[in-house]
C-alpha atoms as a PDB file:
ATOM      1  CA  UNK A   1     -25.761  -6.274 -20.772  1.00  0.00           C
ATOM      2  CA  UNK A   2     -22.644  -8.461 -21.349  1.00  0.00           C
ATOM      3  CA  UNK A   3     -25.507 -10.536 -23.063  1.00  0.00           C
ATOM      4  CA  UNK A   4     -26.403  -8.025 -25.453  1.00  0.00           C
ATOM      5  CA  UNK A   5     -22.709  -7.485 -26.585  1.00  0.00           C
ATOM      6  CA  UNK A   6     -22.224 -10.654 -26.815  1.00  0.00           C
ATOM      7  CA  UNK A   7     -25.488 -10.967 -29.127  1.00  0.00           C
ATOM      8  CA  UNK A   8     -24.186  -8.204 -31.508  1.00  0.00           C
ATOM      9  CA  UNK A   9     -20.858  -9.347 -31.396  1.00  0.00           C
ATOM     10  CA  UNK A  10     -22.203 -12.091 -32.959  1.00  0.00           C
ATOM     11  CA  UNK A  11     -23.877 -10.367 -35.577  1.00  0.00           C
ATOM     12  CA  UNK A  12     -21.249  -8.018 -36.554  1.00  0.00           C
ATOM     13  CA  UNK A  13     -18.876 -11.014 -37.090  1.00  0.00           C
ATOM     14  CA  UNK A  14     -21.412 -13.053 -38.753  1.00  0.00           C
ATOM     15  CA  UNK A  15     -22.418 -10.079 -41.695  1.00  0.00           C
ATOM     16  CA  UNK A  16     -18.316  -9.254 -41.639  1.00  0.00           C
ATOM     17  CA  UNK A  17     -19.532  -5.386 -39.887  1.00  0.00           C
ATOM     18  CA  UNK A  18     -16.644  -5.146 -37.788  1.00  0.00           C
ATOM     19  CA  UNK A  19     -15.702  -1.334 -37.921  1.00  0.00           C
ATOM     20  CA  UNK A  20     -12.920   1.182 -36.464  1.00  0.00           C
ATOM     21  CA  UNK A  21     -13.713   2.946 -33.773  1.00  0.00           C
ATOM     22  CA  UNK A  22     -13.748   5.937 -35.480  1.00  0.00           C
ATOM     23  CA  UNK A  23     -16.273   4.970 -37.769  1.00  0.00           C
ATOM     24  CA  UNK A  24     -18.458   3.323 -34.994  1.00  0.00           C
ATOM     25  CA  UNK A  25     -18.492   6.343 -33.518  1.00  0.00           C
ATOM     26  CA  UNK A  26     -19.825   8.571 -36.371  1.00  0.00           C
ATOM     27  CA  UNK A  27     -22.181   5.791 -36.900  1.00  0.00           C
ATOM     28  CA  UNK A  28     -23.458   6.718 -33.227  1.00  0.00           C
ATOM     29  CA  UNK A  29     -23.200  10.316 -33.414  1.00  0.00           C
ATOM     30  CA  UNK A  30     -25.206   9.754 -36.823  1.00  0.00           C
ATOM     31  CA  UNK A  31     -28.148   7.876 -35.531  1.00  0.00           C
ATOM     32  CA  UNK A  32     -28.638  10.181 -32.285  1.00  0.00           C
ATOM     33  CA  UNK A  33     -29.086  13.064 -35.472  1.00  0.00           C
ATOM     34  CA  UNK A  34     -31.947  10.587 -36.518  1.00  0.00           C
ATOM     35  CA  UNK A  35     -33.696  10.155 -33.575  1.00  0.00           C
ATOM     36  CA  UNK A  36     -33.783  13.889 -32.637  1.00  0.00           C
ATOM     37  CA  UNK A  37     -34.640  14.514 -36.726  1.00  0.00           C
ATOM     38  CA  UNK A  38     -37.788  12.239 -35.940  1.00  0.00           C
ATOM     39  CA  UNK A  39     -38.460  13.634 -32.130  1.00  0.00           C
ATOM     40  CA  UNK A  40     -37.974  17.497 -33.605  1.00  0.00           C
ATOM     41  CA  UNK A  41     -40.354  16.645 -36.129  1.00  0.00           C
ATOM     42  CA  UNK A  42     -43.040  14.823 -33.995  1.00  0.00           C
ATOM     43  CA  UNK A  43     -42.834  17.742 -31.841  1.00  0.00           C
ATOM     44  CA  UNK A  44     -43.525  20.228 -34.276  1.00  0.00           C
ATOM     45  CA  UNK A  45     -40.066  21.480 -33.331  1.00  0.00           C
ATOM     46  CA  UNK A  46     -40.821  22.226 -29.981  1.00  0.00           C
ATOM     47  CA  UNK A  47     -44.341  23.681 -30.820  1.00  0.00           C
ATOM     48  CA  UNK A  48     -46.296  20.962 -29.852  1.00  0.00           C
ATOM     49  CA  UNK A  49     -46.589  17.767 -27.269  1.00  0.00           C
ATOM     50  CA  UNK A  50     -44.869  14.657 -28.751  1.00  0.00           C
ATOM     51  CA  UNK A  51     -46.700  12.605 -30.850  1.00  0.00           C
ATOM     52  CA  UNK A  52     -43.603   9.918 -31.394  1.00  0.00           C
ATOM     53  CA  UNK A  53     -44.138   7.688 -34.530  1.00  0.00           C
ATOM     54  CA  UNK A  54     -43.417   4.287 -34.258  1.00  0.00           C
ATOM     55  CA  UNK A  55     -40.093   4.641 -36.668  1.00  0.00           C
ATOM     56  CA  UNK A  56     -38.480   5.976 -33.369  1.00  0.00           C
ATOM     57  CA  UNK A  57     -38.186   3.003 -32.025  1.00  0.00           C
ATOM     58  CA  UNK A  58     -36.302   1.245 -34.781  1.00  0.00           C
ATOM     59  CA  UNK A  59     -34.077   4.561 -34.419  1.00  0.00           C
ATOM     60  CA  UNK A  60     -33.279   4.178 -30.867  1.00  0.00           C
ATOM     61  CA  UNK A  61     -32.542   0.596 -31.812  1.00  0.00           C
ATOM     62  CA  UNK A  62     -30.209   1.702 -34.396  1.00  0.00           C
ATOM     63  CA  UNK A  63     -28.613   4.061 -31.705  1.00  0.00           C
ATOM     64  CA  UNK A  64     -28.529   1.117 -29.036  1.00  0.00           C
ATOM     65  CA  UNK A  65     -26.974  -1.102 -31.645  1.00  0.00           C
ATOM     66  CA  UNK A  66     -24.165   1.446 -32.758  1.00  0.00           C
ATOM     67  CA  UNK A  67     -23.405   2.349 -29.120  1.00  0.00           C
ATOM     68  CA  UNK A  68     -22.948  -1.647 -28.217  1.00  0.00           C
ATOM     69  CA  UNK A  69     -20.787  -1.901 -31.225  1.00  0.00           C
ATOM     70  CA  UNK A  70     -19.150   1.026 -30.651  1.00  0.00           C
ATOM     71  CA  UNK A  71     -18.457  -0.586 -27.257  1.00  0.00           C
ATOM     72  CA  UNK A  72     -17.468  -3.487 -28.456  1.00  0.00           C
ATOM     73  CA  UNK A  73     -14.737  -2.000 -30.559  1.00  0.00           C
ATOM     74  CA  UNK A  74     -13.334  -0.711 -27.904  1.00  0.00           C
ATOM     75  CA  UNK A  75     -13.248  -3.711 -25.466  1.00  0.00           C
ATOM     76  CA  UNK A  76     -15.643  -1.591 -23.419  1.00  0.00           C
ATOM     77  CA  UNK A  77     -17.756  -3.817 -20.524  1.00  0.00           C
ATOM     78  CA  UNK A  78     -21.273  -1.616 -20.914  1.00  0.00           C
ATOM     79  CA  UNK A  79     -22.486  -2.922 -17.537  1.00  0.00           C
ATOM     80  CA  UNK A  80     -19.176  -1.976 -15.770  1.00  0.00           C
ATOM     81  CA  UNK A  81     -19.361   1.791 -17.854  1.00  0.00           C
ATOM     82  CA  UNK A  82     -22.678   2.015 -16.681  1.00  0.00           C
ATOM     83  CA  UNK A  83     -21.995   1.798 -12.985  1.00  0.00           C
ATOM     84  CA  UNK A  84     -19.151   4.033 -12.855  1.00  0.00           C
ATOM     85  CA  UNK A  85     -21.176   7.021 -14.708  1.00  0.00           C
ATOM     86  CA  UNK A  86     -24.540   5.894 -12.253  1.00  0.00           C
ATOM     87  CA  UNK A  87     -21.538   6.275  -8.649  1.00  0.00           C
ATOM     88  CA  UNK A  88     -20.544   9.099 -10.337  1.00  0.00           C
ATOM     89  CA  UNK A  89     -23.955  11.069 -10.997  1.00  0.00           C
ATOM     90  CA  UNK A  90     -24.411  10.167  -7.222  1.00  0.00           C
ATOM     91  CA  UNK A  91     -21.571  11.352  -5.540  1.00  0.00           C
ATOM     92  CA  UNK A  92     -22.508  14.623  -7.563  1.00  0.00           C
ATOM     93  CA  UNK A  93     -26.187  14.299  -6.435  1.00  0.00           C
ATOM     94  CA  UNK A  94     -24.630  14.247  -2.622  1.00  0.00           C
ATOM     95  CA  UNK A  95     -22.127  16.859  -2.862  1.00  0.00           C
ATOM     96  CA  UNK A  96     -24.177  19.154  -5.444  1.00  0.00           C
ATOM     97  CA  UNK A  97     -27.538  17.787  -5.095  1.00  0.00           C
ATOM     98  CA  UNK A  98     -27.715  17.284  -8.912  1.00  0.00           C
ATOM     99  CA  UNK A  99     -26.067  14.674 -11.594  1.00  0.00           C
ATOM    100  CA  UNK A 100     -25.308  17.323 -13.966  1.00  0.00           C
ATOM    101  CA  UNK A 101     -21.891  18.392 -14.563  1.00  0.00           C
ATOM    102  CA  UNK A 102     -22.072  22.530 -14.244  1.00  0.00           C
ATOM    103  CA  UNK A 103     -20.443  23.115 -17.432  1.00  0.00           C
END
């Protein structure tokens, strides 16, 4: 992971794309509205079984890409976020026996 931030580090600095937070993370919360645009539509909005074009993957790419920068922003270690949320979904797992949050 710290390889991939490092990687669009690089980029971002490179093309001069080096953004607020704030606008990294409406860049996020925009391309997670793409992908489920192109999953809602592939689905027939819920009607029928996925049929997932191959543009999704370029949009979970964009989404992966804005959440490392996004990240990266914030001098955010992914890998180290990553294993907090993964103790915490299993510490709820033992005491609940589920990861979600009961909201």
């Amino acid at each position: 992971m710290k390889d991939l931030q490092k990687k669009v580090l690089g980029f971002v600095r490179k093309y001069n794309l080096e953004y607020s937070p704030e606008t990294s993370t409406l860049d996020l919360v925009s391309e997670i509205g793409e992908v489920a645009k192109e999953i809602l539509k592939s689905t027939d909005y819920g009607k029928a079984p996925p049929k997932i074009p191959e543009e999704t993957k370029t949009e979970i790419g964009d989404v992966f890409y804005s959440l490392i920068a996004l990240a990266n922003s914030l001098n955010i270690d992914l890998e180290e976020a990553l294993e907090l949320v993964l103790k915490k979904y299993e510490k709820r797992i033992k005491e609940k026996g589920s990861a979600e949050s009961g909201r």
